[in-house]
PDB file of N, CA and C in Angstrom:
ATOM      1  N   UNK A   1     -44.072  69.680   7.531  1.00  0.00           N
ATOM      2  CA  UNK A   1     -44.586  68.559   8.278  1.00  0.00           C
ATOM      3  C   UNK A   1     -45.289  67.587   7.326  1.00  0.00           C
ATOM      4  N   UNK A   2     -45.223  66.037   7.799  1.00  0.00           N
ATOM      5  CA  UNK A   2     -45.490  65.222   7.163  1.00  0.00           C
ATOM      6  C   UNK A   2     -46.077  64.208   7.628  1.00  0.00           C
ATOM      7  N   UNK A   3     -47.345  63.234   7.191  1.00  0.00           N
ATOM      8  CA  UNK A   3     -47.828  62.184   8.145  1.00  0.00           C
ATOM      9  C   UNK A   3     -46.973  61.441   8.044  1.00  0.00           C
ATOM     10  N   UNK A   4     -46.115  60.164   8.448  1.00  0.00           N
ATOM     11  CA  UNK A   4     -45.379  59.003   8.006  1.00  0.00           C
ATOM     12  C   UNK A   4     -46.180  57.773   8.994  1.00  0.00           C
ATOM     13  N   UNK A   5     -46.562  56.762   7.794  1.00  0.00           N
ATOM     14  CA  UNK A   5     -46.691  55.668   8.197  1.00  0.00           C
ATOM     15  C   UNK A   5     -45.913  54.816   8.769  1.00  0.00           C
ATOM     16  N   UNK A   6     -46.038  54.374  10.204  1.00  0.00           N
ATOM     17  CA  UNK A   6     -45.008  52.993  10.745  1.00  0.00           C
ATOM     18  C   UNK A   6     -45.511  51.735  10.946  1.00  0.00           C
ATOM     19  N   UNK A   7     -44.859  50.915  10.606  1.00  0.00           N
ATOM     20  CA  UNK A   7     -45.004  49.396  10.881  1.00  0.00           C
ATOM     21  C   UNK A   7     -43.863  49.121  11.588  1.00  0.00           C
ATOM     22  N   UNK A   8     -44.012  47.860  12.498  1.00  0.00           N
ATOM     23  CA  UNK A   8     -42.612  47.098  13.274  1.00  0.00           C
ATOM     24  C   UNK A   8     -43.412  45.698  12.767  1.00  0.00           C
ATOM     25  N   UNK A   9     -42.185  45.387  12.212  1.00  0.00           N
ATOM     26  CA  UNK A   9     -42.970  43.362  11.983  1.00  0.00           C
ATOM     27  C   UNK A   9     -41.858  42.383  12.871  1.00  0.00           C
ATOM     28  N   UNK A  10     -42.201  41.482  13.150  1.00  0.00           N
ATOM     29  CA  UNK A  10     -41.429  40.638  13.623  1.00  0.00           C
ATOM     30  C   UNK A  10     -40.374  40.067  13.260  1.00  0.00           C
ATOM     31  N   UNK A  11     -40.067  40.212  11.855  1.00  0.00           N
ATOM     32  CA  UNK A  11     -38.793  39.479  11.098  1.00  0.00           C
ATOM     33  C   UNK A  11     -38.959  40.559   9.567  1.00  0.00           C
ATOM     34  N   UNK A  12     -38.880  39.818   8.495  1.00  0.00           N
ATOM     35  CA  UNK A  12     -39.043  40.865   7.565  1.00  0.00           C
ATOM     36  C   UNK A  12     -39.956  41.413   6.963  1.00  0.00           C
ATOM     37  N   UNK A  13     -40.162  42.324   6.908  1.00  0.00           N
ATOM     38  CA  UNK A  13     -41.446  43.415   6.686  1.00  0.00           C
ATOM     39  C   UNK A  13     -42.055  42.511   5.681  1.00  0.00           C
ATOM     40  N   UNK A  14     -43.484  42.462   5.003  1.00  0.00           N
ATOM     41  CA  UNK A  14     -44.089  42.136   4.591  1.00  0.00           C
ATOM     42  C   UNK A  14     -43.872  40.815   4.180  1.00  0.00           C
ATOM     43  N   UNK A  15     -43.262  39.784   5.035  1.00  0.00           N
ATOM     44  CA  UNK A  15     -42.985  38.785   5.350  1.00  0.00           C
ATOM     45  C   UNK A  15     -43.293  38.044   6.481  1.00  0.00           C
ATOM     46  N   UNK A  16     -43.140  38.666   7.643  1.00  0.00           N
ATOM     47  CA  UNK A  16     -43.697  38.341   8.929  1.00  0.00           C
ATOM     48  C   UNK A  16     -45.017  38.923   9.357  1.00  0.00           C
ATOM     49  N   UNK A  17     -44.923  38.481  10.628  1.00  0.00           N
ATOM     50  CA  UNK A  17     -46.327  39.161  11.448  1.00  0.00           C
ATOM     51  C   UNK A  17     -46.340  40.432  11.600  1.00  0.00           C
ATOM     52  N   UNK A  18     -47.125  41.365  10.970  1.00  0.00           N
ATOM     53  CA  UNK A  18     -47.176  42.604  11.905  1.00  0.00           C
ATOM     54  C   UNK A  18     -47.407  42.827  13.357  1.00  0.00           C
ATOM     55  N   UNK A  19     -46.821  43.278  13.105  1.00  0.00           N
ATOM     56  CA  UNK A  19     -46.596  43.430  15.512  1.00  0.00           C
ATOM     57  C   UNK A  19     -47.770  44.665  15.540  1.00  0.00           C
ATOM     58  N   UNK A  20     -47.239  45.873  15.063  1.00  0.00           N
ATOM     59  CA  UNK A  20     -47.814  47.358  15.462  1.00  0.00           C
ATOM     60  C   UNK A  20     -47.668  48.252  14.225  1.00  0.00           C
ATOM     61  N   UNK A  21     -48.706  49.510  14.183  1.00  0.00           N
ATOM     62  CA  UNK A  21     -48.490  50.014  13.130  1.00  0.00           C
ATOM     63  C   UNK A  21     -49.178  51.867  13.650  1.00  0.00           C
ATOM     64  N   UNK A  22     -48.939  52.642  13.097  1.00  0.00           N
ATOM     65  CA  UNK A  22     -49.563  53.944  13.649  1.00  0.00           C
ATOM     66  C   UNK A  22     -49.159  55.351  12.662  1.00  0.00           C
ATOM     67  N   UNK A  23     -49.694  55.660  12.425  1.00  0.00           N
ATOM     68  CA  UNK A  23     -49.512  57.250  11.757  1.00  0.00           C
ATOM     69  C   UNK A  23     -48.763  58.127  12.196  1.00  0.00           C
ATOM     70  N   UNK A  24     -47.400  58.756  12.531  1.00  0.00           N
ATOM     71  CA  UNK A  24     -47.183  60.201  13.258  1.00  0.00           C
ATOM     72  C   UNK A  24     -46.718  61.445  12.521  1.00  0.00           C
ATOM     73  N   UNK A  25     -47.327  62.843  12.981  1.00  0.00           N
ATOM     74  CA  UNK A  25     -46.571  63.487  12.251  1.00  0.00           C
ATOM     75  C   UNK A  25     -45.133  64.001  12.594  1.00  0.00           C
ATOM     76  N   UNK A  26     -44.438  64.679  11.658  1.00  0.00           N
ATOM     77  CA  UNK A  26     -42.981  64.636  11.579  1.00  0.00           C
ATOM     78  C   UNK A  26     -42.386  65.762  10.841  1.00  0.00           C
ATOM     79  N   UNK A  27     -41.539  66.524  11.113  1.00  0.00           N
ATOM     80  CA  UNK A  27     -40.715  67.216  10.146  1.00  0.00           C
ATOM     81  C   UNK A  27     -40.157  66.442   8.754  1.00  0.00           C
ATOM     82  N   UNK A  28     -39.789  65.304   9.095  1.00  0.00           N
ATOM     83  CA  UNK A  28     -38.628  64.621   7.886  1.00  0.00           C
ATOM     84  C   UNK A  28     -38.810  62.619   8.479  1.00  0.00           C
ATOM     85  N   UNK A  29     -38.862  61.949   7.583  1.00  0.00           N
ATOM     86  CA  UNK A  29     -38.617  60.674   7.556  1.00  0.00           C
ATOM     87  C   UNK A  29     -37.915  60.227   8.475  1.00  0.00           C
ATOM     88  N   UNK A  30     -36.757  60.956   9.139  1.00  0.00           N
ATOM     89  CA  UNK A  30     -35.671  60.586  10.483  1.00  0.00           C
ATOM     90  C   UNK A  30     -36.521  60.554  11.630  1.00  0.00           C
ATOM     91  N   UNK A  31     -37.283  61.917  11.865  1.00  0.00           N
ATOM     92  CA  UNK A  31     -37.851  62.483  13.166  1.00  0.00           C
ATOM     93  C   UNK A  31     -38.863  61.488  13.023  1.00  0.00           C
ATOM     94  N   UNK A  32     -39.990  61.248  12.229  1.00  0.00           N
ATOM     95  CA  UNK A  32     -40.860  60.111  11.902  1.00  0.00           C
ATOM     96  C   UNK A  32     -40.588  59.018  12.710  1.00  0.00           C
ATOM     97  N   UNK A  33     -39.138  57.865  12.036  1.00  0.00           N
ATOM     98  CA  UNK A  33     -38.752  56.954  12.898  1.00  0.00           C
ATOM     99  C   UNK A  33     -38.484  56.855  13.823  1.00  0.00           C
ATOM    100  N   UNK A  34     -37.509  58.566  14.185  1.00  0.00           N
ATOM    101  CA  UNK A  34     -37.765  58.130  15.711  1.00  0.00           C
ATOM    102  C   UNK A  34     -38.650  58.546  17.062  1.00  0.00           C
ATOM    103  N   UNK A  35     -39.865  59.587  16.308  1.00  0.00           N
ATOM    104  CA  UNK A  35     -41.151  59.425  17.180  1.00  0.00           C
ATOM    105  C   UNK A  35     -41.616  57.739  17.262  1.00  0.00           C
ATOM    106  N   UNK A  36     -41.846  57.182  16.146  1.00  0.00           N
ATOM    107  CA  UNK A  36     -42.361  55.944  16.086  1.00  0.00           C
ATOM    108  C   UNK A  36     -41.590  54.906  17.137  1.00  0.00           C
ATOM    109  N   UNK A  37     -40.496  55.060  16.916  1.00  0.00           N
ATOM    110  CA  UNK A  37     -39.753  54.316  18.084  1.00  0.00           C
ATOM    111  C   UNK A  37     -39.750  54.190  19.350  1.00  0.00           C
ATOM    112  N   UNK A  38     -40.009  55.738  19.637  1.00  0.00           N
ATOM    113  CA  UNK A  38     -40.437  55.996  20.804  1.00  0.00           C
ATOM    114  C   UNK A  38     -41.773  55.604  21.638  1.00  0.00           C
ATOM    115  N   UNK A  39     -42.882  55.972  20.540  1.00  0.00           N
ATOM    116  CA  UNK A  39     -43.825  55.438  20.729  1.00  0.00           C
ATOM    117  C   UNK A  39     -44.222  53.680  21.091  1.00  0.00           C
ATOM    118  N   UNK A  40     -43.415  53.595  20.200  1.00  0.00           N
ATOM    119  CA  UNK A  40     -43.620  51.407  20.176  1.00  0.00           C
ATOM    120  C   UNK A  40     -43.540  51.174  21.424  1.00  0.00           C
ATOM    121  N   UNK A  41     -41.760  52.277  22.019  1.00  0.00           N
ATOM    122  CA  UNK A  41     -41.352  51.632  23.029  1.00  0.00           C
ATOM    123  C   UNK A  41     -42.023  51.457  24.084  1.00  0.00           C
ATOM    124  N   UNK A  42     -42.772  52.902  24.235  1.00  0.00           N
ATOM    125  CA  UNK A  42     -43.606  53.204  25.257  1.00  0.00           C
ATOM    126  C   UNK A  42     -44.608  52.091  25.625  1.00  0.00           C
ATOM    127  N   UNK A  43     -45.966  52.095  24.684  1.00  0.00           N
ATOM    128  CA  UNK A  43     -46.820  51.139  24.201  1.00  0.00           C
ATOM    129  C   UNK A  43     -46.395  49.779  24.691  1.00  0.00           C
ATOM    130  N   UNK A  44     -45.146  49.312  24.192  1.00  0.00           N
ATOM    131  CA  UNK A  44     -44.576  48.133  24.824  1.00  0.00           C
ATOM    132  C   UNK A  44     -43.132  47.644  25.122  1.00  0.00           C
ATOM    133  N   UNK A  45     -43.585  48.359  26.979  1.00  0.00           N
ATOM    134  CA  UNK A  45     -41.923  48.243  27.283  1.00  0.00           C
ATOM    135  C   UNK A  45     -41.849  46.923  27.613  1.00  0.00           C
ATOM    136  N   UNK A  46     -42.510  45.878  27.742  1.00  0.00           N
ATOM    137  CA  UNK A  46     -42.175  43.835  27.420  1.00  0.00           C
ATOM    138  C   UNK A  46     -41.580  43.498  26.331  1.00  0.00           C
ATOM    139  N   UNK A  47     -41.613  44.380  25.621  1.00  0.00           N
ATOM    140  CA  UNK A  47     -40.748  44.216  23.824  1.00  0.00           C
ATOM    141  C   UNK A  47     -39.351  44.674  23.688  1.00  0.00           C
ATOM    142  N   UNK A  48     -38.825  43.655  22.914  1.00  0.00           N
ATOM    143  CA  UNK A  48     -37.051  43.397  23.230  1.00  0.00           C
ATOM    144  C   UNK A  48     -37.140  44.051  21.744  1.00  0.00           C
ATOM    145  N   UNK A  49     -36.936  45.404  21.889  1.00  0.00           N
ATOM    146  CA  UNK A  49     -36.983  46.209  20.541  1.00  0.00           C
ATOM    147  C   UNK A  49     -35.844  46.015  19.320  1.00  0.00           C
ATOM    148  N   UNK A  50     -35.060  45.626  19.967  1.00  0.00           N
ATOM    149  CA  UNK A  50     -33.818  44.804  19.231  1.00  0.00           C
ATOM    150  C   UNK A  50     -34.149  43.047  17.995  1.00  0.00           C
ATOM    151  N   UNK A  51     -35.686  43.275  18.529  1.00  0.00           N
ATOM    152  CA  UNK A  51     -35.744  41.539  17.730  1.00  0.00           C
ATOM    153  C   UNK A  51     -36.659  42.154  16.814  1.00  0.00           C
ATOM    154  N   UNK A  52     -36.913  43.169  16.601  1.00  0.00           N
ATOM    155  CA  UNK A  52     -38.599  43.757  15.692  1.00  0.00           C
ATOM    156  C   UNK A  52     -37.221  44.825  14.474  1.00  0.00           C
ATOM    157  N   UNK A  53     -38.614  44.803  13.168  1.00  0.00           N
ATOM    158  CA  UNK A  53     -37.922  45.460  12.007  1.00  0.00           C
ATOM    159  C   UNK A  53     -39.289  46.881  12.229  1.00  0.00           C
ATOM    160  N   UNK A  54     -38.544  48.015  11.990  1.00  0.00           N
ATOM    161  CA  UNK A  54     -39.543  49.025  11.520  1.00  0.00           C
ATOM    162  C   UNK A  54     -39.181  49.673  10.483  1.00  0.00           C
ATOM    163  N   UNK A  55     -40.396  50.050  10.028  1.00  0.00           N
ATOM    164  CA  UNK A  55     -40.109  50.298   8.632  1.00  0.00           C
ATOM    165  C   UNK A  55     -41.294  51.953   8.508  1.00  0.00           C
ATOM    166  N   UNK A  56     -40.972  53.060   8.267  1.00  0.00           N
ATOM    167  CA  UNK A  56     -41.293  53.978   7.931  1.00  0.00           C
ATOM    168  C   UNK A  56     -41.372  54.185   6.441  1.00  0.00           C
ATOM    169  N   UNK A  57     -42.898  55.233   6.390  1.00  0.00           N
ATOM    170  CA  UNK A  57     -43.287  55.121   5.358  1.00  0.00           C
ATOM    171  C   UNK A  57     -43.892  56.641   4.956  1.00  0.00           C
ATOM    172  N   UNK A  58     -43.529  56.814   3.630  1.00  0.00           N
ATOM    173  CA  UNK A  58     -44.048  58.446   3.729  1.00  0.00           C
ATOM    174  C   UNK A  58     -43.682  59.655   2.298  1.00  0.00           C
ATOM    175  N   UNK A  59     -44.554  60.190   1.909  1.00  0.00           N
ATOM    176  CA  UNK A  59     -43.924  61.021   0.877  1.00  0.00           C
ATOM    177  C   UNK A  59     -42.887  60.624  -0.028  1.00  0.00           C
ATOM    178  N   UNK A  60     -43.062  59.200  -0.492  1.00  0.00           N
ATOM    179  CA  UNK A  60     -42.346  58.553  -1.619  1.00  0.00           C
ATOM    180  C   UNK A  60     -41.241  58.191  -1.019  1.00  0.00           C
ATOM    181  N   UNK A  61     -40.919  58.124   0.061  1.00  0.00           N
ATOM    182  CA  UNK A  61     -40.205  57.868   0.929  1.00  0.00           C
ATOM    183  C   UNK A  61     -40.090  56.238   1.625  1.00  0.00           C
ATOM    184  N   UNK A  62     -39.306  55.718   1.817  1.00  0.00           N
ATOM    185  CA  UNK A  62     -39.075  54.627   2.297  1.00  0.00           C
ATOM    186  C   UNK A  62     -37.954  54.275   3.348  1.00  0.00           C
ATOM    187  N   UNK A  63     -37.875  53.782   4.401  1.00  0.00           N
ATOM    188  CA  UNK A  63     -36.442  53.828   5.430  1.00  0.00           C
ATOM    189  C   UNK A  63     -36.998  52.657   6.096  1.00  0.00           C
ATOM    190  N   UNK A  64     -36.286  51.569   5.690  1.00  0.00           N
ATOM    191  CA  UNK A  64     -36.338  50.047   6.892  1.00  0.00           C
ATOM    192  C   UNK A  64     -35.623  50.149   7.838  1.00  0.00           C
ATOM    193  N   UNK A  65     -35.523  50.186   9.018  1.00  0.00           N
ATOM    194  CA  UNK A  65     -33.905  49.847   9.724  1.00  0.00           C
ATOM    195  C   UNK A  65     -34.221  48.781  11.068  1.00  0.00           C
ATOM    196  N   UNK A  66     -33.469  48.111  11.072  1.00  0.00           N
ATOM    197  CA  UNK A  66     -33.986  47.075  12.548  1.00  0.00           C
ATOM    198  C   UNK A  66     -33.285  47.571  13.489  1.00  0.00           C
ATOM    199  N   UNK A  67     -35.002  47.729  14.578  1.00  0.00           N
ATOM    200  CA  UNK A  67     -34.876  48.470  15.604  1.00  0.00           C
ATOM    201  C   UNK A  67     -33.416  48.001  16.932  1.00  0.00           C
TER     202      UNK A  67
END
């Protein structure tokens, strides 16, 4: 298990606005993104999750993918 950091920004990561950001833990960098995903969604089902970038972060680890 692993903490992984998430961000969702509005356009490109450390380029745009940060929208949301949160800590979860995780088996692996995959499960990470997609607790985090889940979570966002939850948090905010008014959000067209299709227009936001998330970007996971973790154990030298890196994975962008738009949501």
């Amino acid at each position: 298990m692993a903490i992984f950091y998430l961000s969702v920004w509005q356009g490109v990561p450390q380029q745009s606005d940060l929208i949301w950001e949160a800590n979860v833990l995780a088996e692996n960098i995959e499960d990470g993104y997609r607790i985090g995903k889940t979570r966002f969604a939850v948090e905010h089902p008014d959000k067209d999750l299709k227009r936001y970038t998330m970007v996971a972060t973790g154990d030298s680890v890196e994975k962008s993918i738009s949501v």
